[in-house]
N, C-alpha and C. Protein backbone atom coordinates (compact mmCIF):
# COMPACT_ATOMS: atom_id res chain seq x y z
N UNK A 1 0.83 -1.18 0.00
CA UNK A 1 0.00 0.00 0.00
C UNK A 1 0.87 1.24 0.00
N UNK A 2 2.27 1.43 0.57
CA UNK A 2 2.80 2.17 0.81
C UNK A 2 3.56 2.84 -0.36
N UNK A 3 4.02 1.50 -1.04
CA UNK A 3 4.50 1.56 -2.74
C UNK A 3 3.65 2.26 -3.59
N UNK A 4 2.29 1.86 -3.54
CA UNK A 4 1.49 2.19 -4.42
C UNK A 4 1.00 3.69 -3.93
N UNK A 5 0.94 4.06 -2.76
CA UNK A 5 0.99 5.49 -2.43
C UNK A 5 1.91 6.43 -2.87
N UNK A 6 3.47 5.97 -3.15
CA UNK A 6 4.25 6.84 -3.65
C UNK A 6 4.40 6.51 -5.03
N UNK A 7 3.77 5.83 -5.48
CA UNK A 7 3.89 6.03 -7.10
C UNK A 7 2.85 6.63 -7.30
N UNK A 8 1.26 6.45 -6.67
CA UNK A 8 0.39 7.63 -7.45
C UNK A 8 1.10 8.96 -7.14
N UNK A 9 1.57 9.33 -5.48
CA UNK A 9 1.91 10.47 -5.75
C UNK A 9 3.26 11.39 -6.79
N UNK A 10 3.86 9.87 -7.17
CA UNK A 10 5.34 10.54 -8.29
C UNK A 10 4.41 10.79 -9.48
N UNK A 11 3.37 9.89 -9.63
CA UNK A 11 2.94 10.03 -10.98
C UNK A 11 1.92 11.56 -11.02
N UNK A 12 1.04 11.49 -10.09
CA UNK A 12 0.76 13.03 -9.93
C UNK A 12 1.40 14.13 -10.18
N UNK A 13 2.62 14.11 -9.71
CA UNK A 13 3.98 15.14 -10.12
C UNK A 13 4.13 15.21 -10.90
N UNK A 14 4.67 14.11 -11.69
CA UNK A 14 5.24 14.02 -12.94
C UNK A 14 4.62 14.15 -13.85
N UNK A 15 2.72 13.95 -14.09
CA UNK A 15 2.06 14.39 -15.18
C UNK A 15 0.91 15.35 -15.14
N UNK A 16 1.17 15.82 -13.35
CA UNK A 16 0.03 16.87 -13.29
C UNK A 16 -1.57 16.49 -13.05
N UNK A 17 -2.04 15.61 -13.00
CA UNK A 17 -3.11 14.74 -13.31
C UNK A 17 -3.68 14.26 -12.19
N UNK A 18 -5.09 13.97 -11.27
CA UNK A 18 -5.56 13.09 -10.37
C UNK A 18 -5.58 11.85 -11.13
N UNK A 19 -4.91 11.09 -10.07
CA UNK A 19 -4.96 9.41 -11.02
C UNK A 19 -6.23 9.40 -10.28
N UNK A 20 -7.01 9.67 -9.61
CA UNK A 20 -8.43 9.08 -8.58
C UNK A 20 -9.46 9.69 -8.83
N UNK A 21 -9.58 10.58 -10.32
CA UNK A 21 -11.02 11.28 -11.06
C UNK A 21 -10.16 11.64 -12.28
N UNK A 22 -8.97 10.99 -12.65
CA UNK A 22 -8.49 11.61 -13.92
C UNK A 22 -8.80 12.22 -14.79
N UNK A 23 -8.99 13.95 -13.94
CA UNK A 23 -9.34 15.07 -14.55
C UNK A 23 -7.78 15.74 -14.20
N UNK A 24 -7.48 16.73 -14.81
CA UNK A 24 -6.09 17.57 -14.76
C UNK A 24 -6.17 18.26 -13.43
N UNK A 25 -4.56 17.78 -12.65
CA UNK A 25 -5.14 18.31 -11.27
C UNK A 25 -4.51 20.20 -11.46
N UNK A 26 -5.08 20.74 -10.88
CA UNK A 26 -4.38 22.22 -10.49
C UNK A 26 -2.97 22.81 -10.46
N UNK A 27 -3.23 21.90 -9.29
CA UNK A 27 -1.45 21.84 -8.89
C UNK A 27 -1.35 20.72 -8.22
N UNK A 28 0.16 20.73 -7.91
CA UNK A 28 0.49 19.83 -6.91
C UNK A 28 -0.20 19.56 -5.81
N UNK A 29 0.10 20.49 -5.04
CA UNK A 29 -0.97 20.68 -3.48
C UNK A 29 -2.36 20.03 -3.74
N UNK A 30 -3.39 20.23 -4.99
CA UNK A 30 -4.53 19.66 -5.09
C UNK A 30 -4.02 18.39 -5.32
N UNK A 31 -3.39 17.83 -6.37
CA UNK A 31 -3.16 16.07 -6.54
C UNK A 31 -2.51 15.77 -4.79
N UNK A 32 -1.59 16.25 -4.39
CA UNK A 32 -1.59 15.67 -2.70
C UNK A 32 -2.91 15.52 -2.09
N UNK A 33 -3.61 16.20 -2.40
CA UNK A 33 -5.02 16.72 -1.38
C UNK A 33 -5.94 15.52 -1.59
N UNK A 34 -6.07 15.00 -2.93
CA UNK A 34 -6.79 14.23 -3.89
C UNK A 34 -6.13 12.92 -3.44
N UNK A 35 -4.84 12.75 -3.50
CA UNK A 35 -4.21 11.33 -3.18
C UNK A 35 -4.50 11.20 -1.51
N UNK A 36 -4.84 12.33 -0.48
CA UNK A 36 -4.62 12.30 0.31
C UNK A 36 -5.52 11.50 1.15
N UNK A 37 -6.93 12.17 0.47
CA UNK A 37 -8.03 11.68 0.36
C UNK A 37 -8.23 9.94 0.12
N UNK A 38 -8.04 10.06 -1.12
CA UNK A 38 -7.97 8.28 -1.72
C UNK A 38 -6.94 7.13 -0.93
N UNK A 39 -6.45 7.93 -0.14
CA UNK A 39 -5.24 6.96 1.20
C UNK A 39 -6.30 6.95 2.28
N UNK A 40 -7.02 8.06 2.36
CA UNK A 40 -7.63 7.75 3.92
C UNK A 40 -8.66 6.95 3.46
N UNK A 41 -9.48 6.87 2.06
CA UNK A 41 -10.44 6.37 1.95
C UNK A 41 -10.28 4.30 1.47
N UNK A 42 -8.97 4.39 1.46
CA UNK A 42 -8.43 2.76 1.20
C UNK A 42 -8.08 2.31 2.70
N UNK A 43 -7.11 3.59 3.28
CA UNK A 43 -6.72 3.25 4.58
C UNK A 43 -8.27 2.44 5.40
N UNK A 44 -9.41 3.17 5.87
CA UNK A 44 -10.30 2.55 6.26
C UNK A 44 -10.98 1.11 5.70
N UNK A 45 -10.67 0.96 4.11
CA UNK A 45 -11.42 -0.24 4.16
C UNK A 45 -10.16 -1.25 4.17
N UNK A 46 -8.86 -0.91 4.50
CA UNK A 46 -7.45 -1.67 5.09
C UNK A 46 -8.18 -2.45 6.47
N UNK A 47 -8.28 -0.98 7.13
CA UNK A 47 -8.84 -1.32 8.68
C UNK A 47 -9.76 -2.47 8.66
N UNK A 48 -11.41 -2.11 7.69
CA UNK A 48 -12.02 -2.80 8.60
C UNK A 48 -11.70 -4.83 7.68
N UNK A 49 -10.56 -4.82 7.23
CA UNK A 49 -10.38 -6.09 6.61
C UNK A 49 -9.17 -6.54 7.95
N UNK A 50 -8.86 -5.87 8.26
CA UNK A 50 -7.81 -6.06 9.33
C UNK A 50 -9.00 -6.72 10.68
N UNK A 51 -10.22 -5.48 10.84
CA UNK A 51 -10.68 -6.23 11.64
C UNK A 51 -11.87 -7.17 11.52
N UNK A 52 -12.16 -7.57 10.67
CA UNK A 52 -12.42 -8.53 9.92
C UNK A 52 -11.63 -9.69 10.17
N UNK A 53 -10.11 -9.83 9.68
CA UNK A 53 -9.31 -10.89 10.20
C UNK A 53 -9.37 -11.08 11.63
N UNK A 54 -9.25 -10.30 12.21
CA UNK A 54 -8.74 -10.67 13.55
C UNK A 54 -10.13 -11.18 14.35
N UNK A 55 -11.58 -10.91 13.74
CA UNK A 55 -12.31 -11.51 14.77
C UNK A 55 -12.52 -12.80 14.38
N UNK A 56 -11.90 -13.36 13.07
CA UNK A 56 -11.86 -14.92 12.76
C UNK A 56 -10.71 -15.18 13.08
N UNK A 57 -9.55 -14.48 13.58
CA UNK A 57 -8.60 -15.17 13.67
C UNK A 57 -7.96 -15.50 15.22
N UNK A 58 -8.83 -14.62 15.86
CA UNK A 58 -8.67 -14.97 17.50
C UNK A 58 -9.72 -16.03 18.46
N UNK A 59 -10.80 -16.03 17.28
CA UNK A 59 -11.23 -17.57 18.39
C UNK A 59 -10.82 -18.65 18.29
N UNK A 60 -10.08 -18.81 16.65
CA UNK A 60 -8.97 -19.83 16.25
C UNK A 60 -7.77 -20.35 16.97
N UNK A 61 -7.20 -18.96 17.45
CA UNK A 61 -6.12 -18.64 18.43
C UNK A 61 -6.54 -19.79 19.72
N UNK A 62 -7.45 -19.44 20.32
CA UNK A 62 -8.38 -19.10 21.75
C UNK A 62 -8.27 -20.97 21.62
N UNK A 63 -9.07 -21.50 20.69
CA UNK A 63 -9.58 -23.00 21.00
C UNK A 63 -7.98 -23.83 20.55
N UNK A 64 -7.45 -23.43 19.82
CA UNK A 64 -5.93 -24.25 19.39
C UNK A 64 -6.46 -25.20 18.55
N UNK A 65 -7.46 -25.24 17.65
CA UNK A 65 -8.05 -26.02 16.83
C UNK A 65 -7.64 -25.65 15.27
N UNK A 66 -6.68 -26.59 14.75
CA UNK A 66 -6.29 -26.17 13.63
C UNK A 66 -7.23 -26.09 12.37
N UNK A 67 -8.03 -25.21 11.92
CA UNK A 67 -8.61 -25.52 10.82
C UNK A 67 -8.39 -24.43 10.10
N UNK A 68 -9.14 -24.38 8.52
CA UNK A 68 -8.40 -23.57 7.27
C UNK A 68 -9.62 -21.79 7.41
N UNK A 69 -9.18 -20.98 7.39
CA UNK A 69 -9.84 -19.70 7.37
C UNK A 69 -10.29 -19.68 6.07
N UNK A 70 -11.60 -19.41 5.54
CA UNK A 70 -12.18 -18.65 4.49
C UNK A 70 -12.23 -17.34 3.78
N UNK A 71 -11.66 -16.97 5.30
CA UNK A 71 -10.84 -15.45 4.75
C UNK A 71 -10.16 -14.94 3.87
N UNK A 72 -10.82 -13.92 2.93
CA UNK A 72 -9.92 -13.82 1.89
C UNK A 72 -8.68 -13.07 2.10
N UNK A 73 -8.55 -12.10 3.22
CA UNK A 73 -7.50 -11.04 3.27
C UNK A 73 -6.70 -12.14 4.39
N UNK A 74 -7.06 -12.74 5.39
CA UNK A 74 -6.11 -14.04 5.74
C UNK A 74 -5.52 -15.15 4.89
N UNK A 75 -6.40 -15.41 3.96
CA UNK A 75 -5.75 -16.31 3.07
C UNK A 75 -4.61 -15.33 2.02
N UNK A 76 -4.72 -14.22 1.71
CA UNK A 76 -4.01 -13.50 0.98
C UNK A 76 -2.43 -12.93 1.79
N UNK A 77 -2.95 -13.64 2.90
CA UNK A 77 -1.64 -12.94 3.69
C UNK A 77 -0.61 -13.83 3.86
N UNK A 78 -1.16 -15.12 4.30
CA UNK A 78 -0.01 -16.53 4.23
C UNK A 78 0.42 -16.62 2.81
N UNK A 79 1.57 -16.90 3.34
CA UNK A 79 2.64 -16.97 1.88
C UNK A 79 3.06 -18.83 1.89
N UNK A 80 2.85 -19.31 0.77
CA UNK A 80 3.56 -19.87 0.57
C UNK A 80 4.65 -20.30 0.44
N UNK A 81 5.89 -21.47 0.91
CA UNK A 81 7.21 -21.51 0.33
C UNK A 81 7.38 -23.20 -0.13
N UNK A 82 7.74 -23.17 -1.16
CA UNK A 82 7.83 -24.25 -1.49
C UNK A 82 9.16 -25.38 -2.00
N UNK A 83 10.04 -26.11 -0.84
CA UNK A 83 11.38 -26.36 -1.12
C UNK A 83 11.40 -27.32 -2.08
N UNK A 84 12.47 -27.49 -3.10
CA UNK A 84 12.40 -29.02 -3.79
C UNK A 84 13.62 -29.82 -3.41
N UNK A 85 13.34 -31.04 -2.74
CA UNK A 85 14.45 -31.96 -2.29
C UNK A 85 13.94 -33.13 -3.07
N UNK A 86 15.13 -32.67 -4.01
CA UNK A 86 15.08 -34.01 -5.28
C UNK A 86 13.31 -34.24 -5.82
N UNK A 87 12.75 -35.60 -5.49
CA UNK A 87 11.64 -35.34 -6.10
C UNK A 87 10.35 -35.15 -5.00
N UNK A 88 10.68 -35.02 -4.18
CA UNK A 88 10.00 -34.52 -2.94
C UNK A 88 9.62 -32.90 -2.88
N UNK A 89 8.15 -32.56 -2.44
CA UNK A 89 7.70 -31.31 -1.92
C UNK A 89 7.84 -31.29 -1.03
N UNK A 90 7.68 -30.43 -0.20
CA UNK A 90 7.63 -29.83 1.11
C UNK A 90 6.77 -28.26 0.98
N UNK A 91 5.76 -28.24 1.57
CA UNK A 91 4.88 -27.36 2.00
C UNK A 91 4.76 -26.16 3.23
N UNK A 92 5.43 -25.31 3.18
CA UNK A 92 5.22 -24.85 4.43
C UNK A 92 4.79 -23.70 4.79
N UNK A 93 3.76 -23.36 5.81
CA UNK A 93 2.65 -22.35 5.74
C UNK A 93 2.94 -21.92 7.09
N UNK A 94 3.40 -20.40 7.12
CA UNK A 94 3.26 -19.84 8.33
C UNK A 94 1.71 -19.70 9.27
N UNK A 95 1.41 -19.59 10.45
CA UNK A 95 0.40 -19.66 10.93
C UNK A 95 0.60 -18.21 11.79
N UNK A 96 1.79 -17.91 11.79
CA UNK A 96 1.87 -16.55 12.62
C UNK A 96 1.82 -15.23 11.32
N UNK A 97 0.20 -14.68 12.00
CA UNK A 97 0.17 -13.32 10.78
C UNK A 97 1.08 -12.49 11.31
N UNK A 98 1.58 -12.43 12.71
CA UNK A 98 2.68 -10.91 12.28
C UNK A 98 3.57 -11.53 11.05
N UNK A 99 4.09 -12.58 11.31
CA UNK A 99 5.36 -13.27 10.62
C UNK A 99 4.63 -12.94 9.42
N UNK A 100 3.37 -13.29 8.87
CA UNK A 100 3.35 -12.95 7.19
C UNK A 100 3.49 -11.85 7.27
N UNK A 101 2.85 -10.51 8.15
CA UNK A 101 2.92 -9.43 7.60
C UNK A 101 4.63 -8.51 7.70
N UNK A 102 5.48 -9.33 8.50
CA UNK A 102 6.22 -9.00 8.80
C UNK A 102 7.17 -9.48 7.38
N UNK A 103 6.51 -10.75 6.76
CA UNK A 103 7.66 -11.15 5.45
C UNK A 103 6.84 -10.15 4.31
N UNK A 104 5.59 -9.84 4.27
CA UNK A 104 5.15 -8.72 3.30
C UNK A 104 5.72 -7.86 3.40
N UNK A 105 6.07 -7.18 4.73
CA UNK A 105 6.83 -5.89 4.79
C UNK A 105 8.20 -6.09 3.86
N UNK A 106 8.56 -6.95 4.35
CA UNK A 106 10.10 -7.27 4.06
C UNK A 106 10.17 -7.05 2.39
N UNK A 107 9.20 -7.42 1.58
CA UNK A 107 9.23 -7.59 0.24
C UNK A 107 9.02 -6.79 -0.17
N UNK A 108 7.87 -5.64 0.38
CA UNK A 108 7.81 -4.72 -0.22
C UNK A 108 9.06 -3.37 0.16
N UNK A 109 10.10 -3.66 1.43
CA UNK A 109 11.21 -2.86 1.01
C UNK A 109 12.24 -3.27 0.01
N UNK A 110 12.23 -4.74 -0.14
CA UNK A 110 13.01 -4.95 -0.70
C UNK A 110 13.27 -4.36 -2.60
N UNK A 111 11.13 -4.32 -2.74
CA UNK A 111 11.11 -3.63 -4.12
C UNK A 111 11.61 -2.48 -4.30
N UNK A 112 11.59 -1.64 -2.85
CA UNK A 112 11.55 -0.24 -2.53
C UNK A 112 13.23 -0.23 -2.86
N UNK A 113 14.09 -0.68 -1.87
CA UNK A 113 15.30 -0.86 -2.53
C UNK A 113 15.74 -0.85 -4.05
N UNK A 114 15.35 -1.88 -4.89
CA UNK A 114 15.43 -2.09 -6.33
C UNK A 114 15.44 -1.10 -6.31
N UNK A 115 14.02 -0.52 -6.74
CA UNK A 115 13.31 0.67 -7.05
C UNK A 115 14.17 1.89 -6.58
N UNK A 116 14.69 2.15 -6.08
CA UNK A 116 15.45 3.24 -5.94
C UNK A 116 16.98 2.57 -6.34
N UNK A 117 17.47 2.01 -6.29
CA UNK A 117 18.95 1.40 -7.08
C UNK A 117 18.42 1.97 -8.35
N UNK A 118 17.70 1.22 -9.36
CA UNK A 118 17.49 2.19 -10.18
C UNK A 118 17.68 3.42 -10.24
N UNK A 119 16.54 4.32 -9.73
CA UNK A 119 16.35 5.69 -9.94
C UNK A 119 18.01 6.18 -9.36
N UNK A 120 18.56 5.66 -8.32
CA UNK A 120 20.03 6.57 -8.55
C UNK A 120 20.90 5.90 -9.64
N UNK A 121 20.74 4.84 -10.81
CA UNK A 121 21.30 4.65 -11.60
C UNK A 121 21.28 5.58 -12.83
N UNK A 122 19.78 5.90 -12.93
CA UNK A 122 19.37 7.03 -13.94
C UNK A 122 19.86 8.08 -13.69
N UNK A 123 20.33 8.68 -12.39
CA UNK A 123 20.24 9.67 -12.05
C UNK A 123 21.87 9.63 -11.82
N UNK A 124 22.28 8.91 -12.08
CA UNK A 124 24.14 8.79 -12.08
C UNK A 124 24.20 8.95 -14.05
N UNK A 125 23.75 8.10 -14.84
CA UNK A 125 24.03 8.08 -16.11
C UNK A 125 23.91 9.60 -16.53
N UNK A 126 22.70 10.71 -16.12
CA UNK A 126 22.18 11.91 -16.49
C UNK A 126 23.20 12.80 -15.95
N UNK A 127 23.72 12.71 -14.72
CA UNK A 127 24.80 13.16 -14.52
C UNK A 127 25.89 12.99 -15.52
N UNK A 128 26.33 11.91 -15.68
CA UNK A 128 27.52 11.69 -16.69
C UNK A 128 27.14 12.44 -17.79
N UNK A 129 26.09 12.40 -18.57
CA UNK A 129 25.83 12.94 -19.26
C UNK A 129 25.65 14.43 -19.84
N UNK A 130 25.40 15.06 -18.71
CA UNK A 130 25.32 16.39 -18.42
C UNK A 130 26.91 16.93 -18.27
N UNK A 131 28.11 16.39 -17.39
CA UNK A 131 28.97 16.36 -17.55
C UNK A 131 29.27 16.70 -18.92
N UNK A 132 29.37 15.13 -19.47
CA UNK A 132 30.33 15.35 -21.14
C UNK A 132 29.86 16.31 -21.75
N UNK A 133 28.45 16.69 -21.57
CA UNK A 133 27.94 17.97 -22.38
C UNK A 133 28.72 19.08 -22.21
N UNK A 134 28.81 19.34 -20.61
CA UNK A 134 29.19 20.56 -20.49
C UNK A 134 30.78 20.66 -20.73
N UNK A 135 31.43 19.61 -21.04
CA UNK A 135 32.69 19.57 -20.98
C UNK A 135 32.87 20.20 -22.95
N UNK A 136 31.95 19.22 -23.26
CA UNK A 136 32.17 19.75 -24.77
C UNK A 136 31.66 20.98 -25.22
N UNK A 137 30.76 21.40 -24.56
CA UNK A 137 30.48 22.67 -24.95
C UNK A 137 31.51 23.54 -24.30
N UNK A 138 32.36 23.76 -23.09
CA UNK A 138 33.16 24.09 -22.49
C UNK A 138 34.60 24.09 -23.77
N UNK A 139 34.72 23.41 -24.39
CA UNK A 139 35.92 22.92 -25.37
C UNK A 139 35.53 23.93 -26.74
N UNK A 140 34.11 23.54 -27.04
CA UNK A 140 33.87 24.56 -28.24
C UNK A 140 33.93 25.95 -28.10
N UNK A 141 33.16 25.91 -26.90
CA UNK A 141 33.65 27.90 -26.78
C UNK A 141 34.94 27.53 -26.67
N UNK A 142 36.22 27.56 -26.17
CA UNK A 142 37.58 27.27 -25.92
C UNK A 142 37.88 27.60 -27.40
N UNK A 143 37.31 26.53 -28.44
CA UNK A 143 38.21 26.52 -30.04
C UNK A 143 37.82 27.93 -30.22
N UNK A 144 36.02 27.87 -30.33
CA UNK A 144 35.38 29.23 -31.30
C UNK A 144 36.53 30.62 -30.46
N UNK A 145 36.84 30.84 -29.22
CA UNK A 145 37.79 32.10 -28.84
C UNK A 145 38.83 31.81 -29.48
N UNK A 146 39.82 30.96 -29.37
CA UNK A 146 41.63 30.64 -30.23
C UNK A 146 41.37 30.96 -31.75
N UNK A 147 40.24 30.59 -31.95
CA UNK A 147 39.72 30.89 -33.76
C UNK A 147 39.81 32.27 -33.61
N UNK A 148 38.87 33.03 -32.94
CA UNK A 148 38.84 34.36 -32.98
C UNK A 148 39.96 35.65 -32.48
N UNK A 149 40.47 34.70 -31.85
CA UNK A 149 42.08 35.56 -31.34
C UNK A 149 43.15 34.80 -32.40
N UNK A 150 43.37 34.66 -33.08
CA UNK A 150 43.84 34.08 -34.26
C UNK A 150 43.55 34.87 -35.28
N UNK A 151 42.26 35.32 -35.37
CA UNK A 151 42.13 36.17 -36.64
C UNK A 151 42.29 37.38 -35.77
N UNK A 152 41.85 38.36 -34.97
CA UNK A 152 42.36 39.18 -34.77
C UNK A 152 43.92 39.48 -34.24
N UNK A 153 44.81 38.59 -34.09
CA UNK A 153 46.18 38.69 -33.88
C UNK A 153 46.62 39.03 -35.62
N UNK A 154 45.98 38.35 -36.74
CA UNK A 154 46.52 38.81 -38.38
C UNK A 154 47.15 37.50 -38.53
N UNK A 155 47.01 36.49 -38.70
CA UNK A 155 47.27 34.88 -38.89
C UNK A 155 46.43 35.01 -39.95
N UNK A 156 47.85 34.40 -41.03
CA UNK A 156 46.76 33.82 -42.32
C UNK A 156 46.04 32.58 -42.04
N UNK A 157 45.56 32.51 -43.18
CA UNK A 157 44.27 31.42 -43.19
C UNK A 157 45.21 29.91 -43.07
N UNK A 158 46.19 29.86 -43.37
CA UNK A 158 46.99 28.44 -43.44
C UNK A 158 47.70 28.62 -41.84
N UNK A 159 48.37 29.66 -41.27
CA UNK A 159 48.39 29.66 -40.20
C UNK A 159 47.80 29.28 -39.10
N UNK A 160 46.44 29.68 -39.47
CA UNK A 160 45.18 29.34 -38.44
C UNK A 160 44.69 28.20 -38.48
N UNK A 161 44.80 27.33 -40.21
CA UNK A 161 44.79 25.79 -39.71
C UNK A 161 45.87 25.01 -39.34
N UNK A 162 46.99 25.21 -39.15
CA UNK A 162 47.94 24.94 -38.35
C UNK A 162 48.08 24.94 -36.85
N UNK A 163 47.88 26.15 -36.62
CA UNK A 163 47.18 25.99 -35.17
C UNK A 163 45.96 25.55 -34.88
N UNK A 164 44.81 25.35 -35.22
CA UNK A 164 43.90 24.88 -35.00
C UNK A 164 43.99 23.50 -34.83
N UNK A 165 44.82 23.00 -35.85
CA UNK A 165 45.37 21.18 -35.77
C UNK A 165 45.95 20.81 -34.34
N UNK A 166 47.49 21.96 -33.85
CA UNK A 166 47.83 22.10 -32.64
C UNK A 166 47.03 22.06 -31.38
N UNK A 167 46.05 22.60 -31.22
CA UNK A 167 44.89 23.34 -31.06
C UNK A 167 43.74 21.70 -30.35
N UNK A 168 43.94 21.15 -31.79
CA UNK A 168 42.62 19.65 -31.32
C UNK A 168 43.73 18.79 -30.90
N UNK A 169 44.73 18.52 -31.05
CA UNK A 169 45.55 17.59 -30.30
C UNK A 169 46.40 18.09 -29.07
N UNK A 170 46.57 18.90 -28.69
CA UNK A 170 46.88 19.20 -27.28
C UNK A 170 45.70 20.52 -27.40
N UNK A 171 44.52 20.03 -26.19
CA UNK A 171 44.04 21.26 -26.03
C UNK A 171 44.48 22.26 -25.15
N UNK A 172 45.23 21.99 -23.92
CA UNK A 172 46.30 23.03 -23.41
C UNK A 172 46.69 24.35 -23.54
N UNK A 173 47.36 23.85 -25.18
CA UNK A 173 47.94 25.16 -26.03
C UNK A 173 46.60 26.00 -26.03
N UNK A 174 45.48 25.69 -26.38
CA UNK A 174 44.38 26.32 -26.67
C UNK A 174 44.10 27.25 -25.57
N UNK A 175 44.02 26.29 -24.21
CA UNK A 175 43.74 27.33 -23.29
C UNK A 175 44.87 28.13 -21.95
N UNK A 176 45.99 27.57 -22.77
CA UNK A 176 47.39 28.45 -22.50
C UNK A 176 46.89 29.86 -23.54
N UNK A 177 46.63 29.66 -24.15
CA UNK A 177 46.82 30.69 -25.49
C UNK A 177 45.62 32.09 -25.00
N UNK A 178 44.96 31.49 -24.29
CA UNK A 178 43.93 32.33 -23.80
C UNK A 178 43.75 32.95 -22.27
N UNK A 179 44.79 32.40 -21.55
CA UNK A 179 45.16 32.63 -20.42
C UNK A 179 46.33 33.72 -20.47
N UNK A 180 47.10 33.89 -21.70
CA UNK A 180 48.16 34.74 -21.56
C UNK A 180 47.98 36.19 -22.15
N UNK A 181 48.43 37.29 -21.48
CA UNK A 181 48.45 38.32 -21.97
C UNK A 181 48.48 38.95 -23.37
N UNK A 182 47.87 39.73 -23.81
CA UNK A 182 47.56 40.01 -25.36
C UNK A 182 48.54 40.29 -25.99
N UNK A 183 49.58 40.73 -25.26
CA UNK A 183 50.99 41.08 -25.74
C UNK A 183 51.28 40.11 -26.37
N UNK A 184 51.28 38.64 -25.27
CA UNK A 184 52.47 37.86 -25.71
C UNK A 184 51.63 36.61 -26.62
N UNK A 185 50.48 36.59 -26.56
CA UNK A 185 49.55 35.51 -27.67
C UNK A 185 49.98 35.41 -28.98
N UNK A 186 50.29 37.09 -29.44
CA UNK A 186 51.08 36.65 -31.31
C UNK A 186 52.33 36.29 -30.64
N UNK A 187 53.21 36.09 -30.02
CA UNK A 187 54.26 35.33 -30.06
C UNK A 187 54.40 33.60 -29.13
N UNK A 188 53.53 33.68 -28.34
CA UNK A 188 53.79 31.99 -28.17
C UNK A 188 52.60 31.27 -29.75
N UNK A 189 52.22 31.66 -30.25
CA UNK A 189 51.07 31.22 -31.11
C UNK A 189 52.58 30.81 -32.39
N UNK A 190 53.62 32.02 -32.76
CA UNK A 190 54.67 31.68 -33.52
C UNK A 190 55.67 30.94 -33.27
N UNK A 191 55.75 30.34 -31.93
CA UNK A 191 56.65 29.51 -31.36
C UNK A 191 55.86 27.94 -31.24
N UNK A 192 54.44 27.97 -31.09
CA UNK A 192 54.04 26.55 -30.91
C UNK A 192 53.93 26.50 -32.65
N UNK A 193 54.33 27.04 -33.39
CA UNK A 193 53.90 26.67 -35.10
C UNK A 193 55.14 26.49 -35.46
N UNK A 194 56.45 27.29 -34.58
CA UNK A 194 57.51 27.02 -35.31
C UNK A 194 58.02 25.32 -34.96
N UNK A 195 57.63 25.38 -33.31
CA UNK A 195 57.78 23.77 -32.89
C UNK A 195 57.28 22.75 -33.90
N UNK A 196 56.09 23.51 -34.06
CA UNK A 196 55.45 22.28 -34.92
C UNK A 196 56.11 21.90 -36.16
N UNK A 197 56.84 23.03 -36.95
CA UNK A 197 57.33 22.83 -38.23
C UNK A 197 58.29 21.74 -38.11
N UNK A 198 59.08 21.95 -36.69
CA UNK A 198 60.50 20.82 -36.64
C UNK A 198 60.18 19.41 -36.39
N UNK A 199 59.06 19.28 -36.19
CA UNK A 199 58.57 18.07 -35.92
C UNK A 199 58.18 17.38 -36.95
């Protein structure tokens, strides 16, 4: 119940919408208000199945008379486990409801777990992603300035693809070249081209 409470309310968020009269909610605050509602109004018929179980399940208790409940929300609560030893079954049925509700709990954190391993997996990849973006866009402004201080330093056009080559294989030079004083840019720009020539 608890699962399914926080997914109507992500899904509320995320598309704006009452999932519980799917009409377009307002805002947020109204889809809370709306989900808030539809929790108290499940929460009670939780209750009266809860007490429902328990007044079939305590005179059972009371006499120590093993027999099978007709109950549907008791029968929905024992879990089955079923071992295989070779060609043999084995059957075995808890009789203690905390213990089922206590192994329901258990399962439903365990989805809860998954379920969020995921979402910080997505949310690690989008990161990475956002990263390389900004790294490459970070690099293109970098070229598009060395391009443009290149032509305003008076670099011919064969000059400027010379450095520009310099330029994509050590990017460094690129942002050495832009870190140094305007003075001295036309002259380390003629020294990393003359390097380059001897090479």
């Amino acid at each position: 119940m608890k699962q399914r409470a926080y997914m109507v309310l992500l899904s509320a968020a995320i598309y704006g919408s009452d999932i519980a009269t799917g009409e377009d909610a307002k805002g947020l605050s109204e889809a809370v208000g709306n989900i808030e509602k539809e929790l108290a109004v499940e929460g009670g018929n939780h209750q009266e199945e809860e007490e429902d179980r328990m007044s079939i399940e305590i005179p059972r208790r009371s006499t120590e008379i093993p027999r099978r409940s007709t109950d549907s929300a008791s029968s929905r609560l024992k879990r089955r486990k079923t071992y295989k030893k070779g060609k043999d079954h084995v059957s075995a049925t808890s009789s203690d409801l905390v213990l089922d509700m206590l192994h329901e709990v258990q399962g439903d954190l365990e989805g809860v777990a998954t379920n969020m391993g995921k979402m910080a997996a997505v949310m690690e990849r989008e990161v990475a992603v956002q990263e390389k973006n900004s790294k490459e866009d970070h690099e293109q402004k970098l070229r598009e300035k060395a391009t443009a201080e290149l032509r305003k330093l008076g670099f011919t056009g064969s000059e400027q693809v010379k450095a520009a080559n310099v330029f994509v294989r050590i990017l460094d030079q690129m942002s050495m070249l832009l870190t140094l004083d305007e003075t001295l840019r036309r002259e380390f720009i003629l020294n990393m081209l003359s390097e380059e020539r001897r090479r």
